[in-house]
C-alpha atoms as a PDB file:
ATOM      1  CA  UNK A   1       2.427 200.533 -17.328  1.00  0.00           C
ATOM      2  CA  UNK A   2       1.251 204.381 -17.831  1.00  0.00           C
ATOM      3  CA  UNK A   3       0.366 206.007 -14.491  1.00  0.00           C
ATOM      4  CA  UNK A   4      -2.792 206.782 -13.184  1.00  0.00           C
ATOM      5  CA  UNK A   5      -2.280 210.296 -14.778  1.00  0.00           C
ATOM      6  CA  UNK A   6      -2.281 209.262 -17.923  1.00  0.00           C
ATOM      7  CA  UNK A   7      -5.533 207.216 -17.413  1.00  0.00           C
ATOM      8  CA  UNK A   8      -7.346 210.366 -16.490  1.00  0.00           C
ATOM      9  CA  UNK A   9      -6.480 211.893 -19.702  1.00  0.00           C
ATOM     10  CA  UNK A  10      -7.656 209.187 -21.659  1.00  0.00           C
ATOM     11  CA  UNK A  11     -11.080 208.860 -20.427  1.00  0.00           C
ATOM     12  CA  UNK A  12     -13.806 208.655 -23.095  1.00  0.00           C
ATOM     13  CA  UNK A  13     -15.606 211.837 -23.951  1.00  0.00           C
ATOM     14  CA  UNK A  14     -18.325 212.866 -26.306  1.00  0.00           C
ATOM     15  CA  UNK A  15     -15.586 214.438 -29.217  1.00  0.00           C
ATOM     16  CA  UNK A  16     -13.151 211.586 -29.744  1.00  0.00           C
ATOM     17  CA  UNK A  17      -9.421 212.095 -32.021  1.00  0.00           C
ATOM     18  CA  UNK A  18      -7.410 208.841 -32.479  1.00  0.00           C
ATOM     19  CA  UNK A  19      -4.161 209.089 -30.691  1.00  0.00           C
ATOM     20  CA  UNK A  20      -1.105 206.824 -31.112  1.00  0.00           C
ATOM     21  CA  UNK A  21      -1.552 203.281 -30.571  1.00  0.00           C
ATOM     22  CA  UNK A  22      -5.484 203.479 -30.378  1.00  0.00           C
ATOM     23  CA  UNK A  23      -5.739 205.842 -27.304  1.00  0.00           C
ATOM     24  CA  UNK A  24      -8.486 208.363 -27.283  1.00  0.00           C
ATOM     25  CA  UNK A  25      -7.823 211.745 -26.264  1.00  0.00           C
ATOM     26  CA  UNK A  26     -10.499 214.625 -26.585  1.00  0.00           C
ATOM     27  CA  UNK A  27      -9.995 218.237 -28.094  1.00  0.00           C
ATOM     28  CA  UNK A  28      -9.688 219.633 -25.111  1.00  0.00           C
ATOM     29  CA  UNK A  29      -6.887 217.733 -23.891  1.00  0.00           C
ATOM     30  CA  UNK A  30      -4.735 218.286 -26.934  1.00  0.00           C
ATOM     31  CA  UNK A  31      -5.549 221.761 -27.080  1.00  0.00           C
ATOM     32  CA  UNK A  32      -4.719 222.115 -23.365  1.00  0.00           C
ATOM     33  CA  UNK A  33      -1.158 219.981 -24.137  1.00  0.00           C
ATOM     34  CA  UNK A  34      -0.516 222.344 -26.866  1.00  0.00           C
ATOM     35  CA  UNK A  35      -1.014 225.393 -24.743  1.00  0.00           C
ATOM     36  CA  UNK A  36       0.959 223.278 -22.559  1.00  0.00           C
ATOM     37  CA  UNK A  37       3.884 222.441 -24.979  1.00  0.00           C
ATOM     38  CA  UNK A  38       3.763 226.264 -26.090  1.00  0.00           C
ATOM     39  CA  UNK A  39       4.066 227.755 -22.474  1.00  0.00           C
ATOM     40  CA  UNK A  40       7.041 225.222 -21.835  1.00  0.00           C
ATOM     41  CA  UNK A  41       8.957 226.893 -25.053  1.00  0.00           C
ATOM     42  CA  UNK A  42       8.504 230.123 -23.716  1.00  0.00           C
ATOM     43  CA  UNK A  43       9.612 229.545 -20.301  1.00  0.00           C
ATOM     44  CA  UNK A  44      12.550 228.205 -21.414  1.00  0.00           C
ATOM     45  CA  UNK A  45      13.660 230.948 -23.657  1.00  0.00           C
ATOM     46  CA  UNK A  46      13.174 233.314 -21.144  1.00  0.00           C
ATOM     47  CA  UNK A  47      15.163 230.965 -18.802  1.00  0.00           C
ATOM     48  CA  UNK A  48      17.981 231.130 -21.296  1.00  0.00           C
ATOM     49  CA  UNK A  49      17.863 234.764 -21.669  1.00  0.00           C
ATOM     50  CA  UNK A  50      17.444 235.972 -18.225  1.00  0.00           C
ATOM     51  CA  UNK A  51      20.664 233.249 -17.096  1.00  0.00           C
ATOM     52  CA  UNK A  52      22.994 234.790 -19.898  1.00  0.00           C
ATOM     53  CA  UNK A  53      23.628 231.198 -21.218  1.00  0.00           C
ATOM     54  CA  UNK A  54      22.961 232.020 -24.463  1.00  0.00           C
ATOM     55  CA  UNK A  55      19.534 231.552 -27.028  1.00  0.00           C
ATOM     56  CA  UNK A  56      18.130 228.475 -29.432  1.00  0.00           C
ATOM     57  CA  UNK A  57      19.213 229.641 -33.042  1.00  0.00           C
ATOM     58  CA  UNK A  58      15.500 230.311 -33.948  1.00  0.00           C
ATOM     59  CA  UNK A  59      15.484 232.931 -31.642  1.00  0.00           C
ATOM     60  CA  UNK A  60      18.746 234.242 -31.795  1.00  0.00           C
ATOM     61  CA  UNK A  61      17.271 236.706 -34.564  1.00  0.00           C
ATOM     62  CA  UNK A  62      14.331 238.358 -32.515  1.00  0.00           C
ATOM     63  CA  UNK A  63      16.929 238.829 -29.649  1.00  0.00           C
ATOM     64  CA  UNK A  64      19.461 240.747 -31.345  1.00  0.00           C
ATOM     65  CA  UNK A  65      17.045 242.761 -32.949  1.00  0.00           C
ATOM     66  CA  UNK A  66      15.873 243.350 -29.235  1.00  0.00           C
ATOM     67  CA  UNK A  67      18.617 244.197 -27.930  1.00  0.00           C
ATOM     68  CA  UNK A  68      18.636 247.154 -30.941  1.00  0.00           C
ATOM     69  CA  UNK A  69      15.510 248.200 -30.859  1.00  0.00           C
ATOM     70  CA  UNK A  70      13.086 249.410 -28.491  1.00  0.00           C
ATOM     71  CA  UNK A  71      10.924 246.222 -28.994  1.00  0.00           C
ATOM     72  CA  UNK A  72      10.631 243.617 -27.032  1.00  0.00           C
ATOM     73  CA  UNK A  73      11.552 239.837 -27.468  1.00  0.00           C
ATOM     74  CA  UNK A  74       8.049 238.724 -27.334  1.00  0.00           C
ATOM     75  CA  UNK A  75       7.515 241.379 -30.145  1.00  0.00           C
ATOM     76  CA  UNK A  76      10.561 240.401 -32.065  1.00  0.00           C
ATOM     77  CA  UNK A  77       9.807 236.826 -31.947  1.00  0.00           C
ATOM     78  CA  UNK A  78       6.334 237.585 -33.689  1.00  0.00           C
ATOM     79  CA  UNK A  79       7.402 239.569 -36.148  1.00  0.00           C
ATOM     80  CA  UNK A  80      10.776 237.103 -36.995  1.00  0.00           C
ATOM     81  CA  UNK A  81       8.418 234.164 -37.498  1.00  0.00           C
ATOM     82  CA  UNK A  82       5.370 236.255 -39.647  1.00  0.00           C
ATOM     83  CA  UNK A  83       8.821 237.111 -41.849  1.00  0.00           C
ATOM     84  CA  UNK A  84       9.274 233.087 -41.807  1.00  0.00           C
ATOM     85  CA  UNK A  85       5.707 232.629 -42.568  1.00  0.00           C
ATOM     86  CA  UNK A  86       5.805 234.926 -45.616  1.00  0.00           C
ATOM     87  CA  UNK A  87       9.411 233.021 -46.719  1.00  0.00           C
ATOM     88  CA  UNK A  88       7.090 229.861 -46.636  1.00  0.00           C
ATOM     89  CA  UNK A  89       4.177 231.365 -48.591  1.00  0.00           C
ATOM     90  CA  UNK A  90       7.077 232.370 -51.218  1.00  0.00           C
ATOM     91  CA  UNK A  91       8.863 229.277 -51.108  1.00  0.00           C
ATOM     92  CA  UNK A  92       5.700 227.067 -51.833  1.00  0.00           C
ATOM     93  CA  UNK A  93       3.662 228.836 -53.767  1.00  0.00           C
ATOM     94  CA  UNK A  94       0.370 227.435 -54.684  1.00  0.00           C
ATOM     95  CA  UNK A  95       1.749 224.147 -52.566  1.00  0.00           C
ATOM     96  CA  UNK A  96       0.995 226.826 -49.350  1.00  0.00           C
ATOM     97  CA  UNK A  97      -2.312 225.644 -47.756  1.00  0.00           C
ATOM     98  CA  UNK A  98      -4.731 228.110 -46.691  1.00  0.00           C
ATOM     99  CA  UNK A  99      -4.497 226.045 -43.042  1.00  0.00           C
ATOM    100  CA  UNK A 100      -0.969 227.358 -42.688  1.00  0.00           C
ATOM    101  CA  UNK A 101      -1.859 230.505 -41.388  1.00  0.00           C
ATOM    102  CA  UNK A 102      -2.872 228.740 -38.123  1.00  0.00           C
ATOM    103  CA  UNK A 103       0.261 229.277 -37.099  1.00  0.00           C
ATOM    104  CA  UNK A 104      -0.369 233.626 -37.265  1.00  0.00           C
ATOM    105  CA  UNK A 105      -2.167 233.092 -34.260  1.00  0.00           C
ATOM    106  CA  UNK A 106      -0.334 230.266 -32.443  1.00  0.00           C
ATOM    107  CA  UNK A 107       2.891 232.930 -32.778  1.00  0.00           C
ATOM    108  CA  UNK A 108       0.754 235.520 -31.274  1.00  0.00           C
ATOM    109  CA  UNK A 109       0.019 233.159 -27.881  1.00  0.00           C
ATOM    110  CA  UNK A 110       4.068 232.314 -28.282  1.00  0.00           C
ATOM    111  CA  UNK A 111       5.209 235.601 -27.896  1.00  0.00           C
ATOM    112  CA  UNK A 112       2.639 236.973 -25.424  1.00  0.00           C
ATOM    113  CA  UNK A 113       3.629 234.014 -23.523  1.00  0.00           C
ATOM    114  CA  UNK A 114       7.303 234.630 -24.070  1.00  0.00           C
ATOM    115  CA  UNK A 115       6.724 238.938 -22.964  1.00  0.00           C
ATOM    116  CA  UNK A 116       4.756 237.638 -19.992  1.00  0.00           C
ATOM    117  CA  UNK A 117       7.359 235.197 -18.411  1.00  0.00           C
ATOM    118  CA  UNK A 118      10.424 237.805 -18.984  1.00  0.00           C
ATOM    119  CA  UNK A 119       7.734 240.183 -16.969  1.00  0.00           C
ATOM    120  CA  UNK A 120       8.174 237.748 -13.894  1.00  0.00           C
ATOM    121  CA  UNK A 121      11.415 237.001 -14.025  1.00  0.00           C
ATOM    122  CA  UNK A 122      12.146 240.613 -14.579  1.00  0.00           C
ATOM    123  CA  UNK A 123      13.993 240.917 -11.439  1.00  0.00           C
ATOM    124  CA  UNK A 124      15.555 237.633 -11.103  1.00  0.00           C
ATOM    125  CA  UNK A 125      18.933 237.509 -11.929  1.00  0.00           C
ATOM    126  CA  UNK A 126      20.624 234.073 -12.317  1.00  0.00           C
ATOM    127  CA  UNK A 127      24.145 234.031 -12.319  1.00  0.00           C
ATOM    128  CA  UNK A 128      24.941 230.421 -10.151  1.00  0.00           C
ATOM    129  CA  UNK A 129      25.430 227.198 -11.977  1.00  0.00           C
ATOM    130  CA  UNK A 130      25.604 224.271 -10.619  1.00  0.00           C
END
């Protein structure tokens, strides 16, 4: 049984988008989850960074080049993945779809996200595991 939470999500609304198993959830609400689901990523590549433990290969790239260059990792990250982007526009060719390039500005809210949290946490150091 999904908890009361989830009910409030799913409440009917004027602009309705078919969700698994027959659930209703409205643009706002997915666009809030994605903002959601981007934030999340962020946070926890700054986590990584700031603790020393290491980065997720996809951004293993931007932070080297960070760590020579007077960019920063937010920075990096956006100009890594419009590199990937124009890979994928070479790769496909006329296969590319014009609704592709939604992800210029998605990367764009990634790493101003991504600057922002390494901002705060600027002076927190983590160096206890449990």
């Amino acid at each position: 049984m999904a908890s009361p939470f989830v009910y409030d999500i799913l409440k009917p609304c004027p602009k309705r988008i078919w969700y698994k198993e027959g659930f209703l959830l409205s643009i706002k609400t997915r666009y809030m989850l994605f903002i959601t689901g981007i934030f999340s990523m962020a946070f926890g590549i700054s986590l990584l960074i700031k603790s020393s433990l290491g980065t997720s290969p996809i951004s293993s790239i931007p932070y080297i080049l960070t760590e020579q260059s007077l960019y920063s990792i937010g920075t990096t990250t956006m100009l890594v993945n419009l590199l990937f982007l124009l890979a994928q526009i070479g790769l496909l060719g006329r296969k590319f779809e014009p609704f592709q390039l939604m992800q210029v500005p998605i990367t764009f809210i990634f790493a101003i996200f991504i600057d922002i949290i390494m901002a705060l946490l600027g002076n927190v150091y983590i160096d206890i595991y449990l």
